[in-house]
C-alpha atoms as a PDB file:
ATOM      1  CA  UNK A   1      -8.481 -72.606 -19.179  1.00  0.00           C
ATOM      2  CA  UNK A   2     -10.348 -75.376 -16.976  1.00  0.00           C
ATOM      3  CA  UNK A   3     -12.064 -77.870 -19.195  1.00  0.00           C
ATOM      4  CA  UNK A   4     -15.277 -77.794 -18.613  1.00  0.00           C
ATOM      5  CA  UNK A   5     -16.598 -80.672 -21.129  1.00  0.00           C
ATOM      6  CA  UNK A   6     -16.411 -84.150 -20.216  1.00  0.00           C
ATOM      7  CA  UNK A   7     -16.737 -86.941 -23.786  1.00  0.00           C
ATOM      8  CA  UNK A   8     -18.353 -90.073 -22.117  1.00  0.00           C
ATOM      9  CA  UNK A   9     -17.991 -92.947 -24.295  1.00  0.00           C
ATOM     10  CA  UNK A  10     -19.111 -95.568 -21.891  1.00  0.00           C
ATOM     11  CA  UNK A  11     -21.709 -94.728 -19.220  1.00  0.00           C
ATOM     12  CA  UNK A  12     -24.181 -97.024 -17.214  1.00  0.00           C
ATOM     13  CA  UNK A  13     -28.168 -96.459 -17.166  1.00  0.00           C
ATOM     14  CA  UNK A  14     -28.425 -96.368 -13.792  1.00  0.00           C
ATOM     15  CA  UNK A  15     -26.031 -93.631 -13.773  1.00  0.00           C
ATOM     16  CA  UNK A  16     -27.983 -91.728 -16.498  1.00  0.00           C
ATOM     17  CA  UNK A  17     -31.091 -92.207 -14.724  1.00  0.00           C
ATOM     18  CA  UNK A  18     -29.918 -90.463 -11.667  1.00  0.00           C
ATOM     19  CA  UNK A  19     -29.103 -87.553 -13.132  1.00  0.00           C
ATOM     20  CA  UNK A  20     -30.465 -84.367 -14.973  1.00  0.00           C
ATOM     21  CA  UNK A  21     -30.716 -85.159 -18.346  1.00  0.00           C
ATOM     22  CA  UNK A  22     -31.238 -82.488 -21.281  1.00  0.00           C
ATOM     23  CA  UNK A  23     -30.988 -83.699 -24.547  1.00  0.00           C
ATOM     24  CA  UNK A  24     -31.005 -81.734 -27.747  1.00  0.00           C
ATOM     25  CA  UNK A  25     -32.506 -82.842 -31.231  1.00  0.00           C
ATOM     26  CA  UNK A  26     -31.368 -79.974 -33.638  1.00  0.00           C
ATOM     27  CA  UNK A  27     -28.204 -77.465 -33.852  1.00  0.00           C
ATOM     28  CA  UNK A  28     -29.691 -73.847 -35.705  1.00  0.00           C
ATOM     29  CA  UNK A  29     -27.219 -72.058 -36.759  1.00  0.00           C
ATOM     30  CA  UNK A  30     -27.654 -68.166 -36.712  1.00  0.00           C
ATOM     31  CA  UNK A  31     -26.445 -64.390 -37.206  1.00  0.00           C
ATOM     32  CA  UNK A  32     -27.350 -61.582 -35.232  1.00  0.00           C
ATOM     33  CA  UNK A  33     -26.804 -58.492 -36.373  1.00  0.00           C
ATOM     34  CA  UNK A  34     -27.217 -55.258 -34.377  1.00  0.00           C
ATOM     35  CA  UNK A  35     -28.389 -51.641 -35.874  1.00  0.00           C
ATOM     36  CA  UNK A  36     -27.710 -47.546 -34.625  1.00  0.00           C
ATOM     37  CA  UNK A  37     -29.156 -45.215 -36.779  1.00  0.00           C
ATOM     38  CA  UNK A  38     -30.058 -48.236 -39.406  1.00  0.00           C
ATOM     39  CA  UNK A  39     -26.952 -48.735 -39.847  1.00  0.00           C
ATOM     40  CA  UNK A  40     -25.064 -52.296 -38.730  1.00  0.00           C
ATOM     41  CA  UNK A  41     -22.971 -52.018 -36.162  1.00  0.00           C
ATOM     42  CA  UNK A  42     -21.998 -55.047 -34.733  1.00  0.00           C
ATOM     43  CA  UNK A  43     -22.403 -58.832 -36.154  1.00  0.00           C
ATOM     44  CA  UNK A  44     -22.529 -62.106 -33.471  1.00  0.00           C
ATOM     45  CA  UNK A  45     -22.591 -65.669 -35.114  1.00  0.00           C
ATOM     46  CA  UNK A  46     -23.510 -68.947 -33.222  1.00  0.00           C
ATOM     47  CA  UNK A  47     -26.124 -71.864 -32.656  1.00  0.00           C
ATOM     48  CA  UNK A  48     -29.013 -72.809 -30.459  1.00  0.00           C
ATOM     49  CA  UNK A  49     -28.885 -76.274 -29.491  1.00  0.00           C
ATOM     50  CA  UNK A  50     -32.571 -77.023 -29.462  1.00  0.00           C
ATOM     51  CA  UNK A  51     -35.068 -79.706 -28.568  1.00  0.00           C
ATOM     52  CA  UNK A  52     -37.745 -79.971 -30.964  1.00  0.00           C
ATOM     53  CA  UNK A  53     -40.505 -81.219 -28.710  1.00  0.00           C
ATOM     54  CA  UNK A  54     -39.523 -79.472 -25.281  1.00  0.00           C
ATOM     55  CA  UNK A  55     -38.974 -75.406 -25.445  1.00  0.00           C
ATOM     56  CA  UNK A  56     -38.685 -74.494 -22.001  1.00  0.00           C
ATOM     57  CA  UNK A  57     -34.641 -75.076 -22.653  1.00  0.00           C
ATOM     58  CA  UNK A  58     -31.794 -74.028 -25.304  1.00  0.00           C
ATOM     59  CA  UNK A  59     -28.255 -73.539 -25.221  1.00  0.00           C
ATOM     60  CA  UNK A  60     -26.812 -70.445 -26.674  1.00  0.00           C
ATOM     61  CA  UNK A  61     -23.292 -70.901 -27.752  1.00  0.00           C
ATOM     62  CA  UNK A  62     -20.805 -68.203 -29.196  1.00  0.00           C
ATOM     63  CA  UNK A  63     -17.145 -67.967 -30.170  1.00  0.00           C
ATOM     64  CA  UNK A  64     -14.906 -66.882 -27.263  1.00  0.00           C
ATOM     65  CA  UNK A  65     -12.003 -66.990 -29.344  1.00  0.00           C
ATOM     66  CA  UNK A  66     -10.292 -69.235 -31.634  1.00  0.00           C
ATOM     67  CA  UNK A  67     -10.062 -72.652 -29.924  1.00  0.00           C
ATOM     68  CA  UNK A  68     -13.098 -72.088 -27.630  1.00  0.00           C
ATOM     69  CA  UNK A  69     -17.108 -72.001 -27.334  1.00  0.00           C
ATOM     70  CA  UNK A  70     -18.925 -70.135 -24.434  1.00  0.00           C
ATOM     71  CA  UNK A  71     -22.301 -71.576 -23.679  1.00  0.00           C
ATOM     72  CA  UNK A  72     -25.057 -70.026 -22.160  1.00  0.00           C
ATOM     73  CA  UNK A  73     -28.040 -72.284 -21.441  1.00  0.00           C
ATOM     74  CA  UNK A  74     -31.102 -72.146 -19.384  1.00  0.00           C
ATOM     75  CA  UNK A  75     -33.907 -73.249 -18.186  1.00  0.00           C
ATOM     76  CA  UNK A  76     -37.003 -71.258 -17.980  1.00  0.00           C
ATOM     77  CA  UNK A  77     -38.196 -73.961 -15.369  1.00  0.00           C
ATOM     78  CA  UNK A  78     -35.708 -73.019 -12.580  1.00  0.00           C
ATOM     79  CA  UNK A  79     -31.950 -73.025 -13.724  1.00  0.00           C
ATOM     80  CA  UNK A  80     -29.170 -71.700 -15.885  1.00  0.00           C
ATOM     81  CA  UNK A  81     -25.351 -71.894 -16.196  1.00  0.00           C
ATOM     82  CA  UNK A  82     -22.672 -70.698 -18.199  1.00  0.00           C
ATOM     83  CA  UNK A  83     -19.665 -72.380 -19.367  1.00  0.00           C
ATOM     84  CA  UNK A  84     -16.233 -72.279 -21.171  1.00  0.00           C
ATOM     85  CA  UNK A  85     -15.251 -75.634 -23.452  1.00  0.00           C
ATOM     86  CA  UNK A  86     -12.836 -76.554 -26.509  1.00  0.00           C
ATOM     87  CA  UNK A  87     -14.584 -76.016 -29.963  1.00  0.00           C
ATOM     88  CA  UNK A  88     -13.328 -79.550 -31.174  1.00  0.00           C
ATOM     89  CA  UNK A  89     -15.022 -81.339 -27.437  1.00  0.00           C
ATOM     90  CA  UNK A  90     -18.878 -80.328 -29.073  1.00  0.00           C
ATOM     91  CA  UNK A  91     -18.155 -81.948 -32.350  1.00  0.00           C
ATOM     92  CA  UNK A  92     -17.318 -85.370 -30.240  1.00  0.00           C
ATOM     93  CA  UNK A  93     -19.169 -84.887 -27.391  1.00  0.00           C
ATOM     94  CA  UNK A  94     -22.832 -86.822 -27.519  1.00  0.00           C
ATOM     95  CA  UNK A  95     -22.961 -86.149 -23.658  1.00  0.00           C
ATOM     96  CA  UNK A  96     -21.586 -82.865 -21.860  1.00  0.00           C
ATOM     97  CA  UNK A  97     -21.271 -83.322 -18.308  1.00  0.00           C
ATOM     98  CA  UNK A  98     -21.663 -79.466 -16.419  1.00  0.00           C
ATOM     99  CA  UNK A  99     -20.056 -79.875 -12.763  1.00  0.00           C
ATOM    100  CA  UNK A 100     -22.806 -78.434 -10.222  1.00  0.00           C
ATOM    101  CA  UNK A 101     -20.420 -75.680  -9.357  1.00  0.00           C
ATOM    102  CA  UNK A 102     -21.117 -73.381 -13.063  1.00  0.00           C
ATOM    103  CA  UNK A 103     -25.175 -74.316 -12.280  1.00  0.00           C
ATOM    104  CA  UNK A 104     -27.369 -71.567 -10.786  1.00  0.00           C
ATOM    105  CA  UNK A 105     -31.112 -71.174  -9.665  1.00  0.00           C
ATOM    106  CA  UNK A 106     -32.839 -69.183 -12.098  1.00  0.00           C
ATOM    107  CA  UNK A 107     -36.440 -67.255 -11.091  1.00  0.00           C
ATOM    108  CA  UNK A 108     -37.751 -66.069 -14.427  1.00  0.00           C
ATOM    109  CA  UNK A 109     -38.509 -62.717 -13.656  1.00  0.00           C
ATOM    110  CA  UNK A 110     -41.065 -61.685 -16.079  1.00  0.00           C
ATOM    111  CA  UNK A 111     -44.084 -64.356 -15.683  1.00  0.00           C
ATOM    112  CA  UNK A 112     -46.040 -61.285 -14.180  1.00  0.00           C
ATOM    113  CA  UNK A 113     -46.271 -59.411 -17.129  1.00  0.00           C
ATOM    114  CA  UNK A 114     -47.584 -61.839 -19.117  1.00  0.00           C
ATOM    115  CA  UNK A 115     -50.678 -59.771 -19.042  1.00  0.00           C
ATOM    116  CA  UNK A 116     -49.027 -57.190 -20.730  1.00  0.00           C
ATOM    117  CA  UNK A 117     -47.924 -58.485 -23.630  1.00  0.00           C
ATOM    118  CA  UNK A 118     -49.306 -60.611 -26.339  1.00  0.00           C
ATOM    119  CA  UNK A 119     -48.431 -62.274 -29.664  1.00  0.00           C
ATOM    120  CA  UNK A 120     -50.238 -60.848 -32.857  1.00  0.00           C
ATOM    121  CA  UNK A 121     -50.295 -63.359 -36.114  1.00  0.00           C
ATOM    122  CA  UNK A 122     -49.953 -61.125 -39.213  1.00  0.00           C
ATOM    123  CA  UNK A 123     -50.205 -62.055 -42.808  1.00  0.00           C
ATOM    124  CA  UNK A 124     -47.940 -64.372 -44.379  1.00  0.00           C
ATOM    125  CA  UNK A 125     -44.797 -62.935 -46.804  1.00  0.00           C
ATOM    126  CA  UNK A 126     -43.028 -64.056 -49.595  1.00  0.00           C
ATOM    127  CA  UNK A 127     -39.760 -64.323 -49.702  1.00  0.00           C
ATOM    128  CA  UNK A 128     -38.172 -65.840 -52.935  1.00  0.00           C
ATOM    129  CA  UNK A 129     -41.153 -67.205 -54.232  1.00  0.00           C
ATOM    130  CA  UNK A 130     -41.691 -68.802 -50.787  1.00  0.00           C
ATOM    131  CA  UNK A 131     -44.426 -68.243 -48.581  1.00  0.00           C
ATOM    132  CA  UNK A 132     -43.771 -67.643 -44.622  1.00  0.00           C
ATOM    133  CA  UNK A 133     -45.651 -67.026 -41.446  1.00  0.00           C
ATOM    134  CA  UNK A 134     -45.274 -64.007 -39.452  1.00  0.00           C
ATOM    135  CA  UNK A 135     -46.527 -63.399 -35.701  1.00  0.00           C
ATOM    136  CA  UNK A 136     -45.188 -60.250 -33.358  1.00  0.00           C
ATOM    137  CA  UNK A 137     -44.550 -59.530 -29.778  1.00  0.00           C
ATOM    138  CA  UNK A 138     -45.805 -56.370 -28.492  1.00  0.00           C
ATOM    139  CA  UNK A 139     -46.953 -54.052 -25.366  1.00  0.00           C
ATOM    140  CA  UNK A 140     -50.631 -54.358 -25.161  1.00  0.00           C
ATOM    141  CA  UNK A 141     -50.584 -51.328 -22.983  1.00  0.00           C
ATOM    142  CA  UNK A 142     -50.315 -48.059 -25.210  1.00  0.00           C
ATOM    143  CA  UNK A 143     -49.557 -46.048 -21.929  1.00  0.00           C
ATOM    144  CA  UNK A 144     -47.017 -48.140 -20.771  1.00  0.00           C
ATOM    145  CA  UNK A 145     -45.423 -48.597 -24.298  1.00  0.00           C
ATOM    146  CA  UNK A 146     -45.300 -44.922 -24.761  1.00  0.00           C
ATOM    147  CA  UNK A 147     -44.267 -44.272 -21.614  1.00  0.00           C
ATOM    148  CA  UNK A 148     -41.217 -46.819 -21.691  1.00  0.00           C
ATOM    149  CA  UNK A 149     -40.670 -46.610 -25.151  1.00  0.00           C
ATOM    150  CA  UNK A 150     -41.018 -50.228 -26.088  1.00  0.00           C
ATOM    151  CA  UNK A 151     -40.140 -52.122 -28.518  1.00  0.00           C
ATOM    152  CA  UNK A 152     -41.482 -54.340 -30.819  1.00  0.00           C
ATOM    153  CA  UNK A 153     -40.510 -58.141 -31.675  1.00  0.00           C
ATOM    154  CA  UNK A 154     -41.235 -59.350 -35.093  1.00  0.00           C
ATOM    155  CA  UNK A 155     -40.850 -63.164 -36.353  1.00  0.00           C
ATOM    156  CA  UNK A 156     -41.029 -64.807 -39.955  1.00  0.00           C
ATOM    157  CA  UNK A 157     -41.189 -68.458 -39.539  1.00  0.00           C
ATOM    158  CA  UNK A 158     -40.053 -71.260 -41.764  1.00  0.00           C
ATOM    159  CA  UNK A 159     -43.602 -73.188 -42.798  1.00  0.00           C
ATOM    160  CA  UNK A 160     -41.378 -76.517 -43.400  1.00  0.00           C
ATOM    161  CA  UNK A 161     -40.074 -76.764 -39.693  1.00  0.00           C
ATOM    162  CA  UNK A 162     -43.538 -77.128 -38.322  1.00  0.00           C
ATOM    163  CA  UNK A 163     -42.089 -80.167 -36.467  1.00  0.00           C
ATOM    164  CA  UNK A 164     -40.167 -77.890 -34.147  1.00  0.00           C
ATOM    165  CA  UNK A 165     -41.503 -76.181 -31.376  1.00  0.00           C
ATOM    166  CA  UNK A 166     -41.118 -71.757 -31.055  1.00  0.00           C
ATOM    167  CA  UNK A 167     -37.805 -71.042 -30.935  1.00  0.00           C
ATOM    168  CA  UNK A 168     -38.494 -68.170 -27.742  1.00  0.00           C
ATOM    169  CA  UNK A 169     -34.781 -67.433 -26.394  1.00  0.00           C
ATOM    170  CA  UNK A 170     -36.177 -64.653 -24.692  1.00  0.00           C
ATOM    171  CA  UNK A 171     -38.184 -65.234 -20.955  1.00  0.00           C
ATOM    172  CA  UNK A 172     -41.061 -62.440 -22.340  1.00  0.00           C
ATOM    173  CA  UNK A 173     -41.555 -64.878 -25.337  1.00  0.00           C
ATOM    174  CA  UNK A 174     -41.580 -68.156 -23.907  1.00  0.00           C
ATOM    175  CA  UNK A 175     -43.944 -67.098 -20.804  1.00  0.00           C
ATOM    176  CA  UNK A 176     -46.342 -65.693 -23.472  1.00  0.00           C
ATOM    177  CA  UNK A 177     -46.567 -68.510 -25.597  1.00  0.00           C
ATOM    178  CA  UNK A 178     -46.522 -71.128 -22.754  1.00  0.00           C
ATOM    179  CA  UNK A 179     -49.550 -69.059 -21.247  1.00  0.00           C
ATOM    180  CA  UNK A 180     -51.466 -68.759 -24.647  1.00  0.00           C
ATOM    181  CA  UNK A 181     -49.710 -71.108 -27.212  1.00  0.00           C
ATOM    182  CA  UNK A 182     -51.271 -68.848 -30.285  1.00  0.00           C
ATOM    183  CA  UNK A 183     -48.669 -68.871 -32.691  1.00  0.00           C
ATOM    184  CA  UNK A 184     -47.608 -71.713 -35.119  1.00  0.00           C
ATOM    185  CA  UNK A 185     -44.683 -74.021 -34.602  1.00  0.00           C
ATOM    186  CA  UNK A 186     -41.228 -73.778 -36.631  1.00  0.00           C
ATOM    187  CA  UNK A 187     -38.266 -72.263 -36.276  1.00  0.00           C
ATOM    188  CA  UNK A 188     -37.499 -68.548 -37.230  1.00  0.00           C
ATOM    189  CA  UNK A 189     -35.989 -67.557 -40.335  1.00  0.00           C
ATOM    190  CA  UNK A 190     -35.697 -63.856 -39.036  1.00  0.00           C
ATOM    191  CA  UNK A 191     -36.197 -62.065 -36.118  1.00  0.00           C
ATOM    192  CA  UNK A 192     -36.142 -58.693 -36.325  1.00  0.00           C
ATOM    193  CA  UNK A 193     -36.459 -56.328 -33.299  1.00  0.00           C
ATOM    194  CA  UNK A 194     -37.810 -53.079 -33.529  1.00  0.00           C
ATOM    195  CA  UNK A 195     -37.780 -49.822 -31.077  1.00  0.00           C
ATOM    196  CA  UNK A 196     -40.461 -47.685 -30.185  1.00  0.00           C
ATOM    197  CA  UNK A 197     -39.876 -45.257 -33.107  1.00  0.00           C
ATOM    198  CA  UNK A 198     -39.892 -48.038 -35.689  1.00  0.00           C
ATOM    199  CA  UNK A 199     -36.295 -48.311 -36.138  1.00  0.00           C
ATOM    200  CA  UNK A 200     -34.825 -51.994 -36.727  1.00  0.00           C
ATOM    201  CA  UNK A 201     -32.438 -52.175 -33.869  1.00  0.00           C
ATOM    202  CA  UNK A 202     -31.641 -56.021 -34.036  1.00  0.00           C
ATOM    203  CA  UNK A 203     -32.022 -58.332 -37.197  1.00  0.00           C
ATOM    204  CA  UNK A 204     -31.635 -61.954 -36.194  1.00  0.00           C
ATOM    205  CA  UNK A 205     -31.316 -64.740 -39.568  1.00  0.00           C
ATOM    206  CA  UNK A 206     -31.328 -68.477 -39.618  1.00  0.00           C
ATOM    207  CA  UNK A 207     -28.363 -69.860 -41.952  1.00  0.00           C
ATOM    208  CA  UNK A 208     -29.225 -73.515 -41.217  1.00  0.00           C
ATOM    209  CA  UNK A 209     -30.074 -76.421 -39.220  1.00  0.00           C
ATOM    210  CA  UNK A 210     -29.158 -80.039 -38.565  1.00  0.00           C
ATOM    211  CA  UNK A 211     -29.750 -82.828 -36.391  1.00  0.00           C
ATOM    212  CA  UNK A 212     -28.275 -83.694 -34.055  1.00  0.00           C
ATOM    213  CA  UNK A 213     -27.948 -85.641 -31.209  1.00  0.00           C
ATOM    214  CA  UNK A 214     -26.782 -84.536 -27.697  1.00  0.00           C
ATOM    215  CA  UNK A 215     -27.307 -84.750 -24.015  1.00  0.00           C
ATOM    216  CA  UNK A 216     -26.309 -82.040 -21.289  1.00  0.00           C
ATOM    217  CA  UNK A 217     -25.995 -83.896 -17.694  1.00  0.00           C
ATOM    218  CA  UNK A 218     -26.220 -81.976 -14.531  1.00  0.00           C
ATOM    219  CA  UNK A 219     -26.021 -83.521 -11.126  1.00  0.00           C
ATOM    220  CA  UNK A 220     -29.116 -84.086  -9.427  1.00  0.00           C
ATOM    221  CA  UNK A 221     -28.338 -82.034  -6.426  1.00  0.00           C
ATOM    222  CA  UNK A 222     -28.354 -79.283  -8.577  1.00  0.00           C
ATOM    223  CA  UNK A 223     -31.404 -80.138 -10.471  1.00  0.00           C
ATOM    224  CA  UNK A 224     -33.303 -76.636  -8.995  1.00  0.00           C
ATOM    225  CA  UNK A 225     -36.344 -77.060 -11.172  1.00  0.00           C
ATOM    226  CA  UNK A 226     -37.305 -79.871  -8.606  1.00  0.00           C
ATOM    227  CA  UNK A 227     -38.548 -77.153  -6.305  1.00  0.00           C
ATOM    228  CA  UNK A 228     -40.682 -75.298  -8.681  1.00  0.00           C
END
């Protein structure tokens, strides 16, 4: 497998500044879990790399096997890019270095129905003798929801990680709350996504998070968010 993660342990500031920079304050750890019938089916563990003041960009990353991490990251502003690299490179790494080639324009292709959706705050939960917020995606179109069977997005947030930004993975999410901003801050402690006929088709949990600190660097002839 190509190596696609470069460690720099020296580099210049004028050869930062020329570049696309995006750096990453927190690592959540997370497990997804995925429901037929309410039953689990399938279980997917991994970590956002996050920045706590900027949401418009995270990096998804997953096992691919053993030895390796497969990244998915993007930029609601105008670019993604997936990539391949060595489990033990992130733990060293404070700057990954993604070769223009793996980098793609991204058009977001659900800022038009903005209008159709909206965030609902609900009443806070306990959990454990701990009190959380809740908020929920959903249709606000009952024809359209019925007739395309839509689901519903629920999130309980974490009332001490106010500090962070919405974690909104999804492009539905983000362009809602970047339109509105009506929901608190923090990150999630669940997720849970559930189909038109109430049935919890994908449970999403928190097990942690840490700071960190990390840069992605793109070149800047690949920088597509400069056109937006």
């Amino acid at each position: 497998m190509k190596q696609l993660l470069t460690l720099l342990l020296t580099i210049s500031t004028s050869f930062l500044f020329s570049q696309k920079k995006y750096e990453f304050d927190y690592l959540i750890e997370f497990k997804q879990t995925y429901y037929k019938n309410s039953k689990s089916e399938n279980t997917i563990s991994g970590f956002y790399l996050t920045n706590s003041k900027k949401n418009n960009y995270v990096a998804l990353v997953t096992s691919l096997d053993s030895t390796n991490y497969k990244m998915h990251f993007k930029d609601e502003n105008g670019l993604s890019f997936n990539v391949n690299f060595k489990k033990s490179d992130l733990e060293k790494a404070e700057f990954i270095n993604v070769n223009c080639y793996y980098v793609s324009n991204y058009n977001n292709p659900y800022k038009v129905r903005i209008e159709e959706y909206d965030f609902f705050n609900l009443n806070d939960t306990i959990i454990d003798e701990t009190e959380y917020s809740r908020y929920k995606l959903t249709s606000t179109i009952p024809r359209r929801e019925k007739k395309k069977k839509l689901g519903t997005e629920f999130y309980i947030i974490d009332n001490n990680t106010k500090f962070h930004l919405p974690l909104l993975y999804f492009s539905t999410a983000y362009e809602e709350w970047k339109s509105k901003k009506n929901i608190p801050n923090g990150i999630f402690k669940e997720r849970h996504l559930v189909d038109y006929y109430g049935k919890l088709f994908i449970r999403e949990k928190t097990i942690g998070y840490r700071k960190i600190n990390k840069t992605i660097i793109i070149d800047e002839e690949c920088d597509y968010t400069r056109n937006k």
